[in-house]
C-alpha atoms as a PDB file:
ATOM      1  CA  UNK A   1      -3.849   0.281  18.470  1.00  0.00           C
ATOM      2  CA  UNK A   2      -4.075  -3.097  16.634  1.00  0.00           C
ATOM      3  CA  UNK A   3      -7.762  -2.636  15.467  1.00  0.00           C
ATOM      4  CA  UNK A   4      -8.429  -3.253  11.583  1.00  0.00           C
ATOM      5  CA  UNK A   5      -9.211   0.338  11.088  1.00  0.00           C
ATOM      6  CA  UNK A   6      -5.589   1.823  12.783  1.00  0.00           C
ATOM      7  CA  UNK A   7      -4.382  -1.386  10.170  1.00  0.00           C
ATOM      8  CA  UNK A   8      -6.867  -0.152   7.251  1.00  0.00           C
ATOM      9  CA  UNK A   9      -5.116   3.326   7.602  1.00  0.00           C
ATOM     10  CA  UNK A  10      -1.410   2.155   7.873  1.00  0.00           C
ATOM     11  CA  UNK A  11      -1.975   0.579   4.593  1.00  0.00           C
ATOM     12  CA  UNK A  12      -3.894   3.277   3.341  1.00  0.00           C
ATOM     13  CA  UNK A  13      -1.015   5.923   4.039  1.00  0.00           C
ATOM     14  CA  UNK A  14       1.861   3.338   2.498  1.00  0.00           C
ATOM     15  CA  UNK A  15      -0.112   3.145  -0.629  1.00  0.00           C
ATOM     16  CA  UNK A  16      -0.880   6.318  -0.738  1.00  0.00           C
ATOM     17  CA  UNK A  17       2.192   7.881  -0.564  1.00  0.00           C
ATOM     18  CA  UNK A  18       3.680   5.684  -3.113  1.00  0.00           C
ATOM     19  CA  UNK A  19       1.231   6.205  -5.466  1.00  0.00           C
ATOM     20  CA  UNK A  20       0.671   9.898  -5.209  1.00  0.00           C
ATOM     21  CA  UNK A  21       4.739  10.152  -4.951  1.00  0.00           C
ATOM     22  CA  UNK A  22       4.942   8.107  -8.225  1.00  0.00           C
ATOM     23  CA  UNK A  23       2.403  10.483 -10.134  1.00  0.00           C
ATOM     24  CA  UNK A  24       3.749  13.539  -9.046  1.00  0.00           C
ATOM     25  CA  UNK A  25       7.436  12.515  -9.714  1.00  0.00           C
ATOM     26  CA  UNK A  26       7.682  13.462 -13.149  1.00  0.00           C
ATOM     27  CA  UNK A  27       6.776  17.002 -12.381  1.00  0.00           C
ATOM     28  CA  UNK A  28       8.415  19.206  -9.809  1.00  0.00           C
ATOM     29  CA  UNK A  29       5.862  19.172  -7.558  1.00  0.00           C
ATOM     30  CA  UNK A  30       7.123  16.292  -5.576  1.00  0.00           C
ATOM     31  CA  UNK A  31       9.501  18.704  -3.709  1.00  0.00           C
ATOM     32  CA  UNK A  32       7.060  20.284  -1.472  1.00  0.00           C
ATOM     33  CA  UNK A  33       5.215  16.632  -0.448  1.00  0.00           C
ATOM     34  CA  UNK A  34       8.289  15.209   0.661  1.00  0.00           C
ATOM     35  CA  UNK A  35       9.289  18.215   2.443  1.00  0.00           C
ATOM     36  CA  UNK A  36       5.805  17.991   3.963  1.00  0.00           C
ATOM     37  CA  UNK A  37       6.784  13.992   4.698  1.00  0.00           C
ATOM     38  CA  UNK A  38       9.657  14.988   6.394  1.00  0.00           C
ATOM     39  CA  UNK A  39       7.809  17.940   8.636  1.00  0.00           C
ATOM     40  CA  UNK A  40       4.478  15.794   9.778  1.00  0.00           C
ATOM     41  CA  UNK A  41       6.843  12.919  11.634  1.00  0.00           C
ATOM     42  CA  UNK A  42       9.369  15.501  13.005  1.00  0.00           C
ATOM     43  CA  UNK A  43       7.409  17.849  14.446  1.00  0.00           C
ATOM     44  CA  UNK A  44       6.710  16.173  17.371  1.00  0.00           C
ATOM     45  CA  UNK A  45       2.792  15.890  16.829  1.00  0.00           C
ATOM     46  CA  UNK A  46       1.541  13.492  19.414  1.00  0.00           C
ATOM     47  CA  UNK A  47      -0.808  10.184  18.652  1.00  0.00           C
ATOM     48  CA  UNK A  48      -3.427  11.609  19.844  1.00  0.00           C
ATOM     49  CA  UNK A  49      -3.380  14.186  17.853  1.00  0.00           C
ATOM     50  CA  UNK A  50      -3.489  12.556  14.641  1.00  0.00           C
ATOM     51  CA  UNK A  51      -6.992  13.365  12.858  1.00  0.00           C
ATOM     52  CA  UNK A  52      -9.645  11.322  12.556  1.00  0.00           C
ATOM     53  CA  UNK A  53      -9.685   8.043  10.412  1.00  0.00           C
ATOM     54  CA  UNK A  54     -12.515   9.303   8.798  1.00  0.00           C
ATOM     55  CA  UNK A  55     -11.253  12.463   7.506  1.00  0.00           C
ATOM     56  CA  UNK A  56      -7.823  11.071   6.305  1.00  0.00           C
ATOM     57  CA  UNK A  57      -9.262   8.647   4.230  1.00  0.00           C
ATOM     58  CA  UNK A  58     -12.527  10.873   2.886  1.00  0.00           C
ATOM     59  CA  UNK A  59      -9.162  13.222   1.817  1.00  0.00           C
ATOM     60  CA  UNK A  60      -7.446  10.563   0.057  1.00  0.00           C
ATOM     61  CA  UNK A  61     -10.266   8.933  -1.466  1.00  0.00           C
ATOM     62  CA  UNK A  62     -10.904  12.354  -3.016  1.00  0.00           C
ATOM     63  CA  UNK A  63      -7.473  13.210  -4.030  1.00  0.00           C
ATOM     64  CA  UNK A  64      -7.414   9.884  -6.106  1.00  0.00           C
ATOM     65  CA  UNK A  65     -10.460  10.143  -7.519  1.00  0.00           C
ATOM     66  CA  UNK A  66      -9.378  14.072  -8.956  1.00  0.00           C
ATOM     67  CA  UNK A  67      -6.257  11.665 -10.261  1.00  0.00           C
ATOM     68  CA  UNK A  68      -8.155   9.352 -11.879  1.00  0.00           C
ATOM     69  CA  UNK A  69     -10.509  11.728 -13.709  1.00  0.00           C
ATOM     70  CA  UNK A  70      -8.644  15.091 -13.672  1.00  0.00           C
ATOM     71  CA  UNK A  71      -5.066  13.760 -14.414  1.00  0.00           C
ATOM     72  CA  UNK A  72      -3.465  17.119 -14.795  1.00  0.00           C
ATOM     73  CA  UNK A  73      -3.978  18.904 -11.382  1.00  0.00           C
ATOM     74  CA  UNK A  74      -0.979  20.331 -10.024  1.00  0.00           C
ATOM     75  CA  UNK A  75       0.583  19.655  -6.557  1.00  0.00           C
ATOM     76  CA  UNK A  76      -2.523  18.027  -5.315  1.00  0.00           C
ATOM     77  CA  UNK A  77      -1.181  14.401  -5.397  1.00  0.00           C
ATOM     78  CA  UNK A  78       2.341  15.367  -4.229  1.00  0.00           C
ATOM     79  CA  UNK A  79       0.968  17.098  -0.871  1.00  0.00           C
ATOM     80  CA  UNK A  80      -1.412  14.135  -0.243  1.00  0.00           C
ATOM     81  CA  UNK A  81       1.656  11.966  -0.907  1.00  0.00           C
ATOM     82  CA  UNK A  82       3.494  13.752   1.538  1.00  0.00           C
ATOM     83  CA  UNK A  83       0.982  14.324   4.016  1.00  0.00           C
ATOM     84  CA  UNK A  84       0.072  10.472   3.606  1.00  0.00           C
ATOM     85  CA  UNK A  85       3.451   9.935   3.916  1.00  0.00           C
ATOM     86  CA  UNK A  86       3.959  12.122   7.433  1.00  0.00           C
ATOM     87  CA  UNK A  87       1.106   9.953   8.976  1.00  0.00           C
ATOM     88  CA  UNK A  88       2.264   7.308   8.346  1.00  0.00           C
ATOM     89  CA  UNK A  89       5.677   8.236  10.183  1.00  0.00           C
ATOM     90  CA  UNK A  90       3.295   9.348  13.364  1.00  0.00           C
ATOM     91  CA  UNK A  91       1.336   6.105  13.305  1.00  0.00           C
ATOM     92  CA  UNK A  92       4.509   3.611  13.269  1.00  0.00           C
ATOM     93  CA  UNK A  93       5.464   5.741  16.352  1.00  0.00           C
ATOM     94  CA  UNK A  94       2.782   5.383  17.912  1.00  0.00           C
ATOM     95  CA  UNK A  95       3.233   1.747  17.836  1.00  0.00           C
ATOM     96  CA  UNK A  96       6.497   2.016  19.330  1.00  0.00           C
ATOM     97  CA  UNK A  97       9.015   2.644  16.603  1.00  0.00           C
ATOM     98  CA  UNK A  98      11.724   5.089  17.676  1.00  0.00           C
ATOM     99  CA  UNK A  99      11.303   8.753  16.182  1.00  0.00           C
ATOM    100  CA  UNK A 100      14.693   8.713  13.775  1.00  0.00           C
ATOM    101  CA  UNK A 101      13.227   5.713  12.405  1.00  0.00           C
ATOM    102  CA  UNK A 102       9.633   7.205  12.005  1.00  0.00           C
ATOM    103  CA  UNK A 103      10.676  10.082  10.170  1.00  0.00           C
ATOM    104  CA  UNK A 104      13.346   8.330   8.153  1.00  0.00           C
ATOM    105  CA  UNK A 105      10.737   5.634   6.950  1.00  0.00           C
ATOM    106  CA  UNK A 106       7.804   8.634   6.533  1.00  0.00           C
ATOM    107  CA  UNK A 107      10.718  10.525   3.910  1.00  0.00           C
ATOM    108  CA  UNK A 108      12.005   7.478   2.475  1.00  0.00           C
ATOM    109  CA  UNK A 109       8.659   5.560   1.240  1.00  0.00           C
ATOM    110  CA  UNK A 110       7.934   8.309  -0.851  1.00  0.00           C
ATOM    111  CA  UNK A 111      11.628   9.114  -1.939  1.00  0.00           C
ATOM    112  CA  UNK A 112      11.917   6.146  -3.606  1.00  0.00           C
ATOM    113  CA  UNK A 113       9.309   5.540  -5.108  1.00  0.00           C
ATOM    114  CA  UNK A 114       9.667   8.938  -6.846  1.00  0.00           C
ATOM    115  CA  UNK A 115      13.073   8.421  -7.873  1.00  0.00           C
ATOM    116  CA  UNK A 116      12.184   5.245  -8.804  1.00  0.00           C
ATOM    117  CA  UNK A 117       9.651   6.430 -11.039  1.00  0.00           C
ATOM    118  CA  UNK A 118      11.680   9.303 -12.445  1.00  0.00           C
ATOM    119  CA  UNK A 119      14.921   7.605 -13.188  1.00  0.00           C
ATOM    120  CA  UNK A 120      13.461   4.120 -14.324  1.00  0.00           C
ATOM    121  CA  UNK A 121      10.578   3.964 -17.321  1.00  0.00           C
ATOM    122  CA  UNK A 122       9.339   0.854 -16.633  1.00  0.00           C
ATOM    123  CA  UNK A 123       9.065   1.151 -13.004  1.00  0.00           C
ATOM    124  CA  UNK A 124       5.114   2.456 -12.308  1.00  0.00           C
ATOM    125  CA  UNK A 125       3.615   2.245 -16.047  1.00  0.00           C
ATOM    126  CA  UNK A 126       0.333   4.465 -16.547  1.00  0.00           C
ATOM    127  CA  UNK A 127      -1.766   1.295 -16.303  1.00  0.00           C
ATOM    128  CA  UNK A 128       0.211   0.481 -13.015  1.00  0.00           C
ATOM    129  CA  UNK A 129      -0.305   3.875 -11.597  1.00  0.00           C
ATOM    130  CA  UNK A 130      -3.993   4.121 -12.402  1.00  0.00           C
ATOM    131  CA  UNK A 131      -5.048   0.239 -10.847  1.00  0.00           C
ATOM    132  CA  UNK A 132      -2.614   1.790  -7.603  1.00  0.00           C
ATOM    133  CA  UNK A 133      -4.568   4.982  -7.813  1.00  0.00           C
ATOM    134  CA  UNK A 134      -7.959   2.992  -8.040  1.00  0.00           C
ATOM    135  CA  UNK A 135      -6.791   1.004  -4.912  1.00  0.00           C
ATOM    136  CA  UNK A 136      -5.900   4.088  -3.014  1.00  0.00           C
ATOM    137  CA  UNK A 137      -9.516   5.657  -3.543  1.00  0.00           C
ATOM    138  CA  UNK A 138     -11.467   1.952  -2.542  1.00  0.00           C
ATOM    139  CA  UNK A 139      -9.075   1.708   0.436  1.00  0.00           C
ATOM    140  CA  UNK A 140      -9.110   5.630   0.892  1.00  0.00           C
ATOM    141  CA  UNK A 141     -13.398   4.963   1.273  1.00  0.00           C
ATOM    142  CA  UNK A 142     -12.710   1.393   3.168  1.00  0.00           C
ATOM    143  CA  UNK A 143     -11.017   3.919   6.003  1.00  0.00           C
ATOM    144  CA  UNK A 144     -13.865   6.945   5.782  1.00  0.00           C
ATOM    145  CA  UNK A 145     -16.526   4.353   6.376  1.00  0.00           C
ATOM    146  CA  UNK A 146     -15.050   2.021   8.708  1.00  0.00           C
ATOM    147  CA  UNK A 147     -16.398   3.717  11.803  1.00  0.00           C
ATOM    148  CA  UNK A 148     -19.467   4.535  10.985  1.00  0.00           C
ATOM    149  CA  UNK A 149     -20.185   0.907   9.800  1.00  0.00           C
ATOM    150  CA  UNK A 150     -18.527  -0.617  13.197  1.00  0.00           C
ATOM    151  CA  UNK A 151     -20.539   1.907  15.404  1.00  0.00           C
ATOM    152  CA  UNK A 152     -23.942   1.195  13.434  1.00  0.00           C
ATOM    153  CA  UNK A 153     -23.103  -2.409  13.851  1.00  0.00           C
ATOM    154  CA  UNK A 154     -22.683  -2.591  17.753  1.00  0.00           C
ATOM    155  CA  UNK A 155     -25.373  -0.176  17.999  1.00  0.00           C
ATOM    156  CA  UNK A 156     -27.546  -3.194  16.461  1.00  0.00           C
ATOM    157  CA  UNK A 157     -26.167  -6.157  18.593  1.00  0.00           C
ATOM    158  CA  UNK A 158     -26.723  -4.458  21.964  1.00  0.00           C
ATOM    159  CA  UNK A 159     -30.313  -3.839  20.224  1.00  0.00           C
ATOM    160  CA  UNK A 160     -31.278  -7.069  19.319  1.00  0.00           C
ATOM    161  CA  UNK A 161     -29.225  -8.874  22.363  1.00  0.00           C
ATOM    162  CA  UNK A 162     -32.264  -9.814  24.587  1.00  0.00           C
ATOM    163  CA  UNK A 163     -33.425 -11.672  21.305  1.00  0.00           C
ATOM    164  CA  UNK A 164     -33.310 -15.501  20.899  1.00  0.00           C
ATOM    165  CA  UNK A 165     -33.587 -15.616  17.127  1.00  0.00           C
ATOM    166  CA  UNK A 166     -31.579 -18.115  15.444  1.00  0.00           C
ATOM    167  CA  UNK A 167     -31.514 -15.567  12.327  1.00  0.00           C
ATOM    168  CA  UNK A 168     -29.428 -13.094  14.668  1.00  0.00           C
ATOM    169  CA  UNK A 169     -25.975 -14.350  14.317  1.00  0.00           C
ATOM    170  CA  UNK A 170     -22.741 -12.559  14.820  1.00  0.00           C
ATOM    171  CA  UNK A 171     -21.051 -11.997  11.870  1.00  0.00           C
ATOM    172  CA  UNK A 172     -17.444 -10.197  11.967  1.00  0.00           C
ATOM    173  CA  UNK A 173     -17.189  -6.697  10.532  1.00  0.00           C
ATOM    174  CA  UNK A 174     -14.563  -7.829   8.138  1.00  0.00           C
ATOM    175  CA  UNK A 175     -16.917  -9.983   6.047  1.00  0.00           C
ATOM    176  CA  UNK A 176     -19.322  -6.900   5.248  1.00  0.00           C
ATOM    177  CA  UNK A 177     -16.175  -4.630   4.847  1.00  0.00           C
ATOM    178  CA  UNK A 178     -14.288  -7.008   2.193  1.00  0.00           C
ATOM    179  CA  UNK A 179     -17.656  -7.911   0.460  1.00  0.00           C
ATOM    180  CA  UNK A 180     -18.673  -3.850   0.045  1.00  0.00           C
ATOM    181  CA  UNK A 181     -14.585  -3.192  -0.814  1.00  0.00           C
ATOM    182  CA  UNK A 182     -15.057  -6.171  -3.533  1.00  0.00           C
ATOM    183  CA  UNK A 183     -17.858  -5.054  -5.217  1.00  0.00           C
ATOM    184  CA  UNK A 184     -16.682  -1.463  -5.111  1.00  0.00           C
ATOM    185  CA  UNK A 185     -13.220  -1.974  -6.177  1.00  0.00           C
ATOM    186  CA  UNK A 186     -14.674  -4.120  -8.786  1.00  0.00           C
ATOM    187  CA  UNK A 187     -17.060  -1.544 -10.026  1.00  0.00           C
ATOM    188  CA  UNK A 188     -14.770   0.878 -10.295  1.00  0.00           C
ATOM    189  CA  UNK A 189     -12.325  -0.990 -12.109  1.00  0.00           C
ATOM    190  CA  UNK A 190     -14.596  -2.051 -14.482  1.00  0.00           C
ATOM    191  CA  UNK A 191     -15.957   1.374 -15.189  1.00  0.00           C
ATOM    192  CA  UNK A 192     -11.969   2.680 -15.595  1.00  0.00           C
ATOM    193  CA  UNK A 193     -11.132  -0.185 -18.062  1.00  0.00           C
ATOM    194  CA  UNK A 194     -14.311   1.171 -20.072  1.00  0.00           C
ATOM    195  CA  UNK A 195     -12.761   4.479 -20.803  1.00  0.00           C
END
């Protein structure tokens, strides 16, 4: 489980569940997400289990962009917080880090940065929380399209193996992937700082 996509969606559910934990804490919504933090880990949901890549980050990706351009919708960040927050939990498990620790690092990411961002004003400004928001929705996309991009890819090298072109070079999947993040990310930000 050390492939760039299981790596892609460990970051993808730390920054998640910061972010949406930091948006929802100034309402009391972030009750039910952490709750929700705390139940994912500890129920005793095995790896394999865990739903696809592609789903978890089509769901975040969505739940940011509602945040960035619907600011007001209630609970939806804190339960994707939360839910982010209880896979991430089950995926440090599954690489072998003992279940207290799991679910005390899948309730305390969030925790924090909640309090954090209730209790101190300058800790996650609006500008802060909108660039982390804008990060979780390109990374959120980055994890949706992953597989589909590695599967087309080896799907064309075991095509166009039995030819001896010099133009058919190998290229690793993360050059395509940080090139298309870049110029999304970029996009996006650019169209956000417009507003």
């Amino acid at each position: 489980m050390n492939s760039p996509l299981f790596t892609a969606l460990l970051m993808l559910c730390g920054l998640g569940a910061v972010t949406f934990a930091a948006k929802a804490a100034r309402r009391r919504e972030v009750f039910p997400g952490l709750a929700l933090a705390l139940a994912i880990p500890a129920s005793g949901i095995p790896p394999e289990a865990i739903p696809d890549a592609r789903w978890i980050g089509s769901i975040a990706a969505a739940v940011a962009a509602i945040e960035i351009f619907r600011p007001n919708a209630r609970w939806i960040a804190s339960l994707c917080g939360g839910a982010l927050a209880g896979l991430l939990g089950l995926l440090l498990q599954a690489q072998g880090l003992p279940f207290p620790v799991g679910v005390l690092l899948a309730v305390a990411v969030p925790s924090v940065a909640a309090y954090f961002s209730l209790r101190r004003t300058g800790f996650a400004p609006e500008a802060l929380r909108q660039e982390a928001m804008l990060a979780t929705l390109a990374l959120g996309v980055a994890v949706a399209v992953i597989p589909g991009v590695t599967s087309g890819w080896q799907s064309a090298l075991a095509l166009n193996r039995d030819e001896v072109s010099s133009s058919n070079h190998i290229i690793a999947n993360w050059v395509f992937l940080l090139g298309a993040a870049s110029v999304a990310l970029g996009g996006l930000y650019s169209l956000l700082r417009r507003r």
